[in-house]
Protein backbone atom coordinates (compact mmCIF):
# COMPACT_ATOMS: atom_id res chain seq x y z
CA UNK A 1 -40.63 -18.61 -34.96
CA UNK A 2 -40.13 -17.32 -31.09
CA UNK A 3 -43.40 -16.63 -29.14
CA UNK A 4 -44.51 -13.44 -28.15
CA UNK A 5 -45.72 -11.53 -25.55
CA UNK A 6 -48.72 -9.25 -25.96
CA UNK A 7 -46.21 -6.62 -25.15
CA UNK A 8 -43.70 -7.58 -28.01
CA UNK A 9 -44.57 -4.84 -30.10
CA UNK A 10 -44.49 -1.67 -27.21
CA UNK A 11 -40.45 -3.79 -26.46
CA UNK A 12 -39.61 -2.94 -30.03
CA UNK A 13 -41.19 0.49 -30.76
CA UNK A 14 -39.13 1.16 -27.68
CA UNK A 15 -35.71 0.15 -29.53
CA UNK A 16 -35.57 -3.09 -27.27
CA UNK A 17 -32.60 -5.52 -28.34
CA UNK A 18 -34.57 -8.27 -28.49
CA UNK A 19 -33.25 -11.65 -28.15
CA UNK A 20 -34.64 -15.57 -28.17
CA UNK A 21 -35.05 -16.64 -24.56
CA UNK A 22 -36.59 -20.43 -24.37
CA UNK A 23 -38.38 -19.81 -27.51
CA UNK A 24 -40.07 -16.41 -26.62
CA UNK A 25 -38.89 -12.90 -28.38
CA UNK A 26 -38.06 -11.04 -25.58
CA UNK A 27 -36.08 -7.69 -24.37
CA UNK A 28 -32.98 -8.11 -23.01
CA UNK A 29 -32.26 -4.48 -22.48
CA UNK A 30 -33.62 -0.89 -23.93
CA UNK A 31 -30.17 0.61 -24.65
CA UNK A 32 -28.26 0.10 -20.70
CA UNK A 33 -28.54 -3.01 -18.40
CA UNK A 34 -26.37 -1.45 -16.13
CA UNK A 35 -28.91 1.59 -15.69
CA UNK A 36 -31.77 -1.30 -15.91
CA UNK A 37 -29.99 -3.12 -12.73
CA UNK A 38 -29.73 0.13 -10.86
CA UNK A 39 -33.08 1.61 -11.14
CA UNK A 40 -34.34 -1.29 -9.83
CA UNK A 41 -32.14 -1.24 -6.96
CA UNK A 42 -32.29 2.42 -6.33
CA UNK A 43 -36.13 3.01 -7.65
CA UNK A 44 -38.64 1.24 -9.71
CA UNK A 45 -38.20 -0.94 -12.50
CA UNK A 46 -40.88 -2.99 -14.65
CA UNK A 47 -39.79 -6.53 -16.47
CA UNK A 48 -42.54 -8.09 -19.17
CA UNK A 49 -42.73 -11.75 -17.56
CA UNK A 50 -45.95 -12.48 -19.64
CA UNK A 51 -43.97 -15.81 -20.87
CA UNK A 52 -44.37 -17.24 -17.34
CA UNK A 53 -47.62 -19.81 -17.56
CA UNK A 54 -50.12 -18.81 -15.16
CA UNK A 55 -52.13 -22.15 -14.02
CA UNK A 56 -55.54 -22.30 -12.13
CA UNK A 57 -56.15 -25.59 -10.03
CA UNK A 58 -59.61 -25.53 -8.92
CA UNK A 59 -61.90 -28.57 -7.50
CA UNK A 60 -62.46 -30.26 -4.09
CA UNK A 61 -59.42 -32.43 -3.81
CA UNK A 62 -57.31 -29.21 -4.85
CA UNK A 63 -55.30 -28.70 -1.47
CA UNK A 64 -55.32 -33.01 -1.00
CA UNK A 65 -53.43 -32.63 -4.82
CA UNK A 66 -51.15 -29.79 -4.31
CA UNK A 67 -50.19 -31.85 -0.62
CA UNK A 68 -48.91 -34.69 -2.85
CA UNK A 69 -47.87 -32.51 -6.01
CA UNK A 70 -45.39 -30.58 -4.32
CA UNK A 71 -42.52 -30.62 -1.97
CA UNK A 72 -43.13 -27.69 0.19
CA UNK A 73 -46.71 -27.85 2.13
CA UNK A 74 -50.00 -25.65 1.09
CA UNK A 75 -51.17 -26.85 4.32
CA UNK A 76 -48.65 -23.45 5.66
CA UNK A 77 -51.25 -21.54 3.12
CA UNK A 78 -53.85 -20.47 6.14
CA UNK A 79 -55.45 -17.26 4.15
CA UNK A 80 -56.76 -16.46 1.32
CA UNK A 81 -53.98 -15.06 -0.78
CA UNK A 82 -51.18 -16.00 1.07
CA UNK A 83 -48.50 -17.71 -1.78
CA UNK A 84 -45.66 -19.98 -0.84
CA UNK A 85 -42.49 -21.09 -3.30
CA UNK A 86 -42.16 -24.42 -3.77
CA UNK A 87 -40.03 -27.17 -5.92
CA UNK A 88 -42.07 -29.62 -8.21
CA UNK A 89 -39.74 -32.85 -7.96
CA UNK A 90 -39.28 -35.44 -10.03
CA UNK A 91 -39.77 -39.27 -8.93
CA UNK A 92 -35.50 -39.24 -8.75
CA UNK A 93 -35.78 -36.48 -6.27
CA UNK A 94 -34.99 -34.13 -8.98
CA UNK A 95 -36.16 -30.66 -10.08
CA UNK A 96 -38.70 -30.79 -12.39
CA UNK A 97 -39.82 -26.47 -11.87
CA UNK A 98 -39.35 -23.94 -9.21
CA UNK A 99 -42.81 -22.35 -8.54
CA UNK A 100 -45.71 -19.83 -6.81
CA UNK A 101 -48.87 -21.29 -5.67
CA UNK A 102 -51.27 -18.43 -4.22
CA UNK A 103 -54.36 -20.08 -2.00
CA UNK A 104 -57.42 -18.35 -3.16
CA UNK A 105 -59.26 -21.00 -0.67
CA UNK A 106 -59.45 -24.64 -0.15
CA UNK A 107 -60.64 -25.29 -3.59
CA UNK A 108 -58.52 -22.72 -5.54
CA UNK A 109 -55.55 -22.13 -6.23
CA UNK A 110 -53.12 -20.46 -8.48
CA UNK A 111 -50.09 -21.76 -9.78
CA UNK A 112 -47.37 -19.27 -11.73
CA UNK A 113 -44.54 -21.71 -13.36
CA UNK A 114 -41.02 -21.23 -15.59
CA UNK A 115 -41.75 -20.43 -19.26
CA UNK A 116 -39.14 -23.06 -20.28
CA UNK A 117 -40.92 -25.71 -17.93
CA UNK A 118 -44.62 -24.82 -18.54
CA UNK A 119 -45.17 -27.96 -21.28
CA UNK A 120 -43.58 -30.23 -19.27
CA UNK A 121 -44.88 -29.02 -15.81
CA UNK A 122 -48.96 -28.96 -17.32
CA UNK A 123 -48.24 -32.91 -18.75
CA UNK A 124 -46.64 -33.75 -15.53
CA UNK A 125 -49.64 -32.25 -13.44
CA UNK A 126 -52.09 -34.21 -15.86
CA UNK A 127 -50.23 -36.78 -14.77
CA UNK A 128 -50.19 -36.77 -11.28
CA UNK A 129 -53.93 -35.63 -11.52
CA UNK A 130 -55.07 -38.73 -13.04
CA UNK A 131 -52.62 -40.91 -10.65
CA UNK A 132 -54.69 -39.32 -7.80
CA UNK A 133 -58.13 -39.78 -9.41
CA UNK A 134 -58.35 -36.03 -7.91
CA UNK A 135 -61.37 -33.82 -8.68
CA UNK A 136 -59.31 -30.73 -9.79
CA UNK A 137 -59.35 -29.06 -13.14
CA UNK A 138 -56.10 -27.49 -14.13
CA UNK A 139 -56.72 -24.33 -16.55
CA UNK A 140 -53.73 -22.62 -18.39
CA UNK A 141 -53.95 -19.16 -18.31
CA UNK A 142 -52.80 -18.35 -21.76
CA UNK A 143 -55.26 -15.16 -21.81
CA UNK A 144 -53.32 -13.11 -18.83
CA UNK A 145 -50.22 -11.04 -19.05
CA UNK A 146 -47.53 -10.78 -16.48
CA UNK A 147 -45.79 -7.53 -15.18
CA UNK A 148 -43.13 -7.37 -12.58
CA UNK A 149 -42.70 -4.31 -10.68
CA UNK A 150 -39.56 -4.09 -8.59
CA UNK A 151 -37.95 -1.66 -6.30
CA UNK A 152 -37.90 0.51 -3.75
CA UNK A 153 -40.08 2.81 -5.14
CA UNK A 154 -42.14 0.56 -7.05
CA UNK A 155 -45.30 0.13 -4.85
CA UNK A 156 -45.51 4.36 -5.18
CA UNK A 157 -44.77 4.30 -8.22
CA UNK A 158 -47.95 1.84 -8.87
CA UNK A 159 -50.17 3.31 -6.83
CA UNK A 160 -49.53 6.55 -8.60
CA UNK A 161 -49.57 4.86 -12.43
CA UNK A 162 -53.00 2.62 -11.05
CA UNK A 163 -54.57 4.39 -8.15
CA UNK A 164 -57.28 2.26 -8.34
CA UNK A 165 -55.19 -0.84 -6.67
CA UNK A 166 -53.66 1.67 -3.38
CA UNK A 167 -56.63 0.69 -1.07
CA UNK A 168 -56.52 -3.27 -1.62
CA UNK A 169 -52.36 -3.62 -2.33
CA UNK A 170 -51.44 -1.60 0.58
CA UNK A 171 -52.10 -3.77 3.16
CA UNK A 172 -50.52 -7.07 1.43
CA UNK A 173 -47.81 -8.37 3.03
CA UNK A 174 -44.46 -9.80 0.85
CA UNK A 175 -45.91 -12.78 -0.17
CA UNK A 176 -49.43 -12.04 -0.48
CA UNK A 177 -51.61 -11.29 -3.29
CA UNK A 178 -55.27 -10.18 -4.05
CA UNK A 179 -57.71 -9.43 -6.82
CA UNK A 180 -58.76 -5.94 -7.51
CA UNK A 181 -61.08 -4.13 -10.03
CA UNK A 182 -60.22 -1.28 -11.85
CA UNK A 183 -61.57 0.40 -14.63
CA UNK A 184 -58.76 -1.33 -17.46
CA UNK A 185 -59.93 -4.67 -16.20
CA UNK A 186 -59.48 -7.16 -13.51
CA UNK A 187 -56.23 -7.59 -12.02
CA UNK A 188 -54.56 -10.21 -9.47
CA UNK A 189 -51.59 -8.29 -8.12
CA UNK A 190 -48.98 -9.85 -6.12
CA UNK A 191 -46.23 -8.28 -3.44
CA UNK A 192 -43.64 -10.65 -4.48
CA UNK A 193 -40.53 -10.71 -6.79
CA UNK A 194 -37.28 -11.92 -8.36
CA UNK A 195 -35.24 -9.04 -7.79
CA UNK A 196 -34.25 -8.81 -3.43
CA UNK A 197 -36.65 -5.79 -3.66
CA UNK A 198 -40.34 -4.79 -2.69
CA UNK A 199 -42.45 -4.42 -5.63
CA UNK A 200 -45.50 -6.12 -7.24
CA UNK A 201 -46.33 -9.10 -9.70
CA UNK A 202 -49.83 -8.11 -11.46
CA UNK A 203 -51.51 -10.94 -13.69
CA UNK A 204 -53.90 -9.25 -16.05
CA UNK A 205 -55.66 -10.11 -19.03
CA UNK A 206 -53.75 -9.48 -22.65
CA UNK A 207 -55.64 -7.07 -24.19
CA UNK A 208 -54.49 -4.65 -21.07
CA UNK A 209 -51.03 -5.46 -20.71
CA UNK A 210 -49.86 -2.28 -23.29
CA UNK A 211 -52.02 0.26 -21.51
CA UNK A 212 -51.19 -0.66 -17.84
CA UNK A 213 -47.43 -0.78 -19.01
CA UNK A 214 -47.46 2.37 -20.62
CA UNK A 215 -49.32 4.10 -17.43
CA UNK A 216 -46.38 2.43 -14.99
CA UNK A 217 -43.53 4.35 -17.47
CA UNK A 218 -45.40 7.25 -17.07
CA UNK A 219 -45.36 7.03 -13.77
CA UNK A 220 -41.33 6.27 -13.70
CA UNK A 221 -41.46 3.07 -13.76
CA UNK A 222 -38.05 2.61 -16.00
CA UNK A 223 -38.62 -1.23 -18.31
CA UNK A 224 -36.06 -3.08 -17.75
CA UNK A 225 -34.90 -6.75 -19.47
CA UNK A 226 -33.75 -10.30 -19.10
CA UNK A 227 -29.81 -9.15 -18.50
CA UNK A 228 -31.14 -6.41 -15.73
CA UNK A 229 -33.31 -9.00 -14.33
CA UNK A 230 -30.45 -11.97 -14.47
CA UNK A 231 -27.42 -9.43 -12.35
CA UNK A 232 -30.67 -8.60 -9.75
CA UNK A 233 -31.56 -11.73 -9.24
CA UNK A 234 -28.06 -13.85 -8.89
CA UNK A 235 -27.04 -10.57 -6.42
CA UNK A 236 -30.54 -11.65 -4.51
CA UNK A 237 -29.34 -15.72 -4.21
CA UNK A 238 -32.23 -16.73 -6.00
CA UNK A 239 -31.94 -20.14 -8.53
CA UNK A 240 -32.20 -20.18 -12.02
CA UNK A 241 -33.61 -23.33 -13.65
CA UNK A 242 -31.79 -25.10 -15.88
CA UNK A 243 -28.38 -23.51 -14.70
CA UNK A 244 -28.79 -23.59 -10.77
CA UNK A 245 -31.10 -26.65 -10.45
CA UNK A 246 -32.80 -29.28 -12.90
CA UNK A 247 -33.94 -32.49 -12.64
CA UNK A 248 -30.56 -34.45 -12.45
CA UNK A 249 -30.46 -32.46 -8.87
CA UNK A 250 -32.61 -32.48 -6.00
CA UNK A 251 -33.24 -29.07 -3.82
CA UNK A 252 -31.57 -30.45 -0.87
CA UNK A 253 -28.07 -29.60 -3.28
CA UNK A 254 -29.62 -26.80 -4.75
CA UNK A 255 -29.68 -24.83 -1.90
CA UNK A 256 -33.69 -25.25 -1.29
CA UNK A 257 -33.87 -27.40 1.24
CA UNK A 258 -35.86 -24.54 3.39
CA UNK A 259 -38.80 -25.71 0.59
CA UNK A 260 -38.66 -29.16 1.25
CA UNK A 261 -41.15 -30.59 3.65
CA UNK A 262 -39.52 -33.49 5.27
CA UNK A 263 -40.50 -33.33 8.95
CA UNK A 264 -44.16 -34.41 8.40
CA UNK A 265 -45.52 -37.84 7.53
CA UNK A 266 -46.67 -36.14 4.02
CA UNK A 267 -46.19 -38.01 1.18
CA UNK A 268 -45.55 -36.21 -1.90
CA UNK A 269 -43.90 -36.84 -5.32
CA UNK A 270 -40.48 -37.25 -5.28
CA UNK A 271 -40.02 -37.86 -1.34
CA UNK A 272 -39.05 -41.46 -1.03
CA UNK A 273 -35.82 -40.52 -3.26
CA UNK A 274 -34.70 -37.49 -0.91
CA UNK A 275 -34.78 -39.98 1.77
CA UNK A 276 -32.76 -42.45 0.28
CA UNK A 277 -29.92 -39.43 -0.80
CA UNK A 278 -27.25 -38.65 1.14
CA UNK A 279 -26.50 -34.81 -0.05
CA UNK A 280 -22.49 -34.74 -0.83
CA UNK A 281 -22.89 -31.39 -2.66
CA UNK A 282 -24.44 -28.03 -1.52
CA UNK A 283 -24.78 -25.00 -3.21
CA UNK A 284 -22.52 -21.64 -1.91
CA UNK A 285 -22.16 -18.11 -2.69
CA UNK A 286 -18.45 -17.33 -4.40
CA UNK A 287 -17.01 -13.73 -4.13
CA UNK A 288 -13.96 -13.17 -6.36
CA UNK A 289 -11.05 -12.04 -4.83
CA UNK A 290 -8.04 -12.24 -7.50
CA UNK A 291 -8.65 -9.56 -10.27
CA UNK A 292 -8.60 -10.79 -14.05
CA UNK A 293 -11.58 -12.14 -14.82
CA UNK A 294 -15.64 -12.84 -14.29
CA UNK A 295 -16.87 -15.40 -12.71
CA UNK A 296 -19.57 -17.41 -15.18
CA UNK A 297 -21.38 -20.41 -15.26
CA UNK A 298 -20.06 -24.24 -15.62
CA UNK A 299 -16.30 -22.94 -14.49
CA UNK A 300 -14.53 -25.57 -11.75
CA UNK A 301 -13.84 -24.72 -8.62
CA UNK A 302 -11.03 -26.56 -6.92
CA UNK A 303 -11.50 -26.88 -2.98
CA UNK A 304 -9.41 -28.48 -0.60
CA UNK A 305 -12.35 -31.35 -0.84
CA UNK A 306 -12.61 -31.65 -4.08
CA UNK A 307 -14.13 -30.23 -7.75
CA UNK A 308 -16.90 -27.94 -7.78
CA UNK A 309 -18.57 -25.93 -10.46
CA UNK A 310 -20.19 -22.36 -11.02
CA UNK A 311 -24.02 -22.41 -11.62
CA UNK A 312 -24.14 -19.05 -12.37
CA UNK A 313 -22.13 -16.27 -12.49
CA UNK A 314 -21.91 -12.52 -13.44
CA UNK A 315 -20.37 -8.66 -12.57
CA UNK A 316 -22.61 -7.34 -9.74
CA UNK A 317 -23.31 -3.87 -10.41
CA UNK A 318 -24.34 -3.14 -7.02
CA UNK A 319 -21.08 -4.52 -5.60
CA UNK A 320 -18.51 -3.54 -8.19
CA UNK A 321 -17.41 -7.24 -7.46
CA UNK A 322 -17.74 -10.42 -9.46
CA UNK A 323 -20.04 -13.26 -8.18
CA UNK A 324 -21.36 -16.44 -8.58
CA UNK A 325 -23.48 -19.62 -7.10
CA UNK A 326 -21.60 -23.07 -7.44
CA UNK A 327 -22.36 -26.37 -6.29
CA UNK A 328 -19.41 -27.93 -4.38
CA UNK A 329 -18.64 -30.56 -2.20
CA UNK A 330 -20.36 -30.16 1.46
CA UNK A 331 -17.68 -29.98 3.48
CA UNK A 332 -16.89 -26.04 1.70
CA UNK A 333 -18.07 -23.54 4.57
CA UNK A 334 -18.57 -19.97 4.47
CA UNK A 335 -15.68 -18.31 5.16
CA UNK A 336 -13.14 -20.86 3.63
CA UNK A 337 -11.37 -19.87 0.01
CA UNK A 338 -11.48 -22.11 -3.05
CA UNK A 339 -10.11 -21.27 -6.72
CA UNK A 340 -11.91 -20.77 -9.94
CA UNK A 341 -10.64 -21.52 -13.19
CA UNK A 342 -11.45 -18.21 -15.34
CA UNK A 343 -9.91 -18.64 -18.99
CA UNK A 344 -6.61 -21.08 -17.69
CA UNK A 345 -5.90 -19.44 -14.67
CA UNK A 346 -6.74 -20.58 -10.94
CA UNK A 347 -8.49 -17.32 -9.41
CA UNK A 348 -9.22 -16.94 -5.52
CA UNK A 349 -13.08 -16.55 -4.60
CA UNK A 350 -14.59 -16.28 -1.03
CA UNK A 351 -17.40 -18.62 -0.21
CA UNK A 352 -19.91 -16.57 1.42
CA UNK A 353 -23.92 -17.74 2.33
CA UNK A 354 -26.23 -16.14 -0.44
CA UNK A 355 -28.19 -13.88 -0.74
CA UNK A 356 -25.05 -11.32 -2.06
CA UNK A 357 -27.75 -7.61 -1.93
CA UNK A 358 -31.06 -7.39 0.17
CA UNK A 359 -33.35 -4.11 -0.39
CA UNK A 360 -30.18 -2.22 -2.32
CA UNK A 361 -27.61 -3.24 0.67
CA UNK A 362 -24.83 -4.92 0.17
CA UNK A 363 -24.80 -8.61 3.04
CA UNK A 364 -21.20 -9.60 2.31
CA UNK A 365 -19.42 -9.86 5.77
């Protein structure tokens, strides 16, 4: 049987078609995607991400661990509630997770992983933990809920649904989050997102979730589902594991080399293999050009360098235009033209530099 969410049963009362994502019953839209898409990109728009594991690392040798633990530097983490994305790599130089960690201080941290990857990413921690000897204790947060809040509304539209949060959320900056009291319960609410909007990530305990969602739609706040929340975020650049990156591919082909800490002397898992690699692929933005079809994942692309292939790929709604992320050889630039096979015919697409939609505005050239 799927998991579920503590919000599984307000998704179906609400006429949610409900599908199995990774093993978790979950919404992928509430009657339109398309109107999903755009209210997030026009308004305010809420997504049940309760299956993402919430992790606490606390102890003395917490920053020392997450230094070695993780590509991308908590040493750029200089106050309290500052968070930083980061790849978890594999000894190979592969991606093992994509993930959050939030600095609550030195010796506390919080760690917000993929749903898919959460099993694997807590036994590889353990792992790591006891390779270290570190004094840390890693908790997972089964007890907390997750709701996204995206848009360009969606801060309003929270304050107005939990008033309670204005005075310590107005002040975050995007990537920054805080704890704050209310009268439902404790909350840690984030200003970050998966979307290309503004908007708010708040971790609260279960037995809330249903009465802080149902305050947000009250409020406007239109729930939205996995589809909505796939088109948003492939428009906004932004990876998906286990199409866009996994652990037979390192970050510096995945597009993430901006998270990979390779200037220092650092060491960290994974580092001695991107040294050793010589990147011949690099992931690119495609922009269909010939009509007739939809660009989707694991299609070739034919360059003048060689084979390629489509990580993922959908309709943008905010474009009218079909696009995609593919991993090609690294001599494809921006700007140059390669072909797509869509259903046995070669189609033209554009290589542009993702992100595709920033804040509801198109960035094509």
């Amino acid at each position: 049987m799927p998991k579920t969410t503590p919000l599984n049963a307000v998704h179906r009362a609400a006429g949610a078609r409900m599908v199995d994502f990774g093993g978790w019953d979950m919404p992928l839209h509430y009657g339109s995607q398309l109107e999903e898409h755009h209210a997030v990109r026009r308004d305010a728009g809420m997504f049940d991400v309760s299956h993402m594991r919430v992790l606490d690392l606390t102890g003395p040798d917490a920053r020392a661990f997450l230094r070695y633990a993780l590509a991308n530097d908590v040493d750029k983490l200089k106050v309290p509630g500052k968070a930083l994305y980061s790849c978890m790599l594999a000894e190979n130089g592969g991606v093992l997770d994509d993930l959050i960690v939030y600095a609550h201080g030195a010796d506390r941290y919080r760690i917000v992983v993929n749903a898919a990857t959460a099993a694997k990413d807590v036994a590889w921690l353990a792992a790591l933990i006891a390779r270290q000897a570190a004094r840390v204790d890693l908790a997972e947060r089964n007890d907390l809920a997750m709701i996204a809040v995206q848009g360009p509304n969606a801060r309003a539209r929270a304050w107005q649904a939990l008033p309670e949060i204005e005075h310590a959320t107005a002040p975050l900056k995007p990537f920054t989050g805080t704890d704050v009291a209310t009268r439902r319960c404790e909350l840690f609410v984030g200003r970050t997102g998966y979307t290309g909007e503004d908007g708010f990530e708040v971790m609260l305990p279960s037995p809330c979730a249903e009465e802080v969602w149902g305050a947000l739609s009250a409020a406007g706040v239109r729930p939205c589902g996995l589809g909505a929340r796939d088109t948003l975020r492939l428009e906004a650049g932004m990876n998906l594991y286990g199409q866009d990156m996994d652990e037979t591919v390192s970050p510096l082909e995945s597009g993430l080399a901006w998270t990979v800490d390779l200037s220092s002397e650092r060491e960290f898992a994974g580092k001695d293999a991107l040294l050793a690699q010589s990147p011949t692929r690099h992931l690119v933005g495609l922009v269909l050009q010939d009509a007739g079809g939809v660009l989707r994942a694991h299609q070739r692309v034919h360059t003048g360098n060689g084979h390629g292939e489509v990580t993922s790929g959908t309709f943008s709604p905010t474009l009218a235009r079909s696009i995609a992320l593919a991993r090609v050889p690294a001599a494809v630039r921006p700007g140059d033209t390669v072909h797509v096979e869509v259903r046995d015919r070669r189609l033209a697409a554009g290589v542009v530099k993702p992100p595709f939609v920033r804040n509801g505005r198109s960035l094509l050239p």
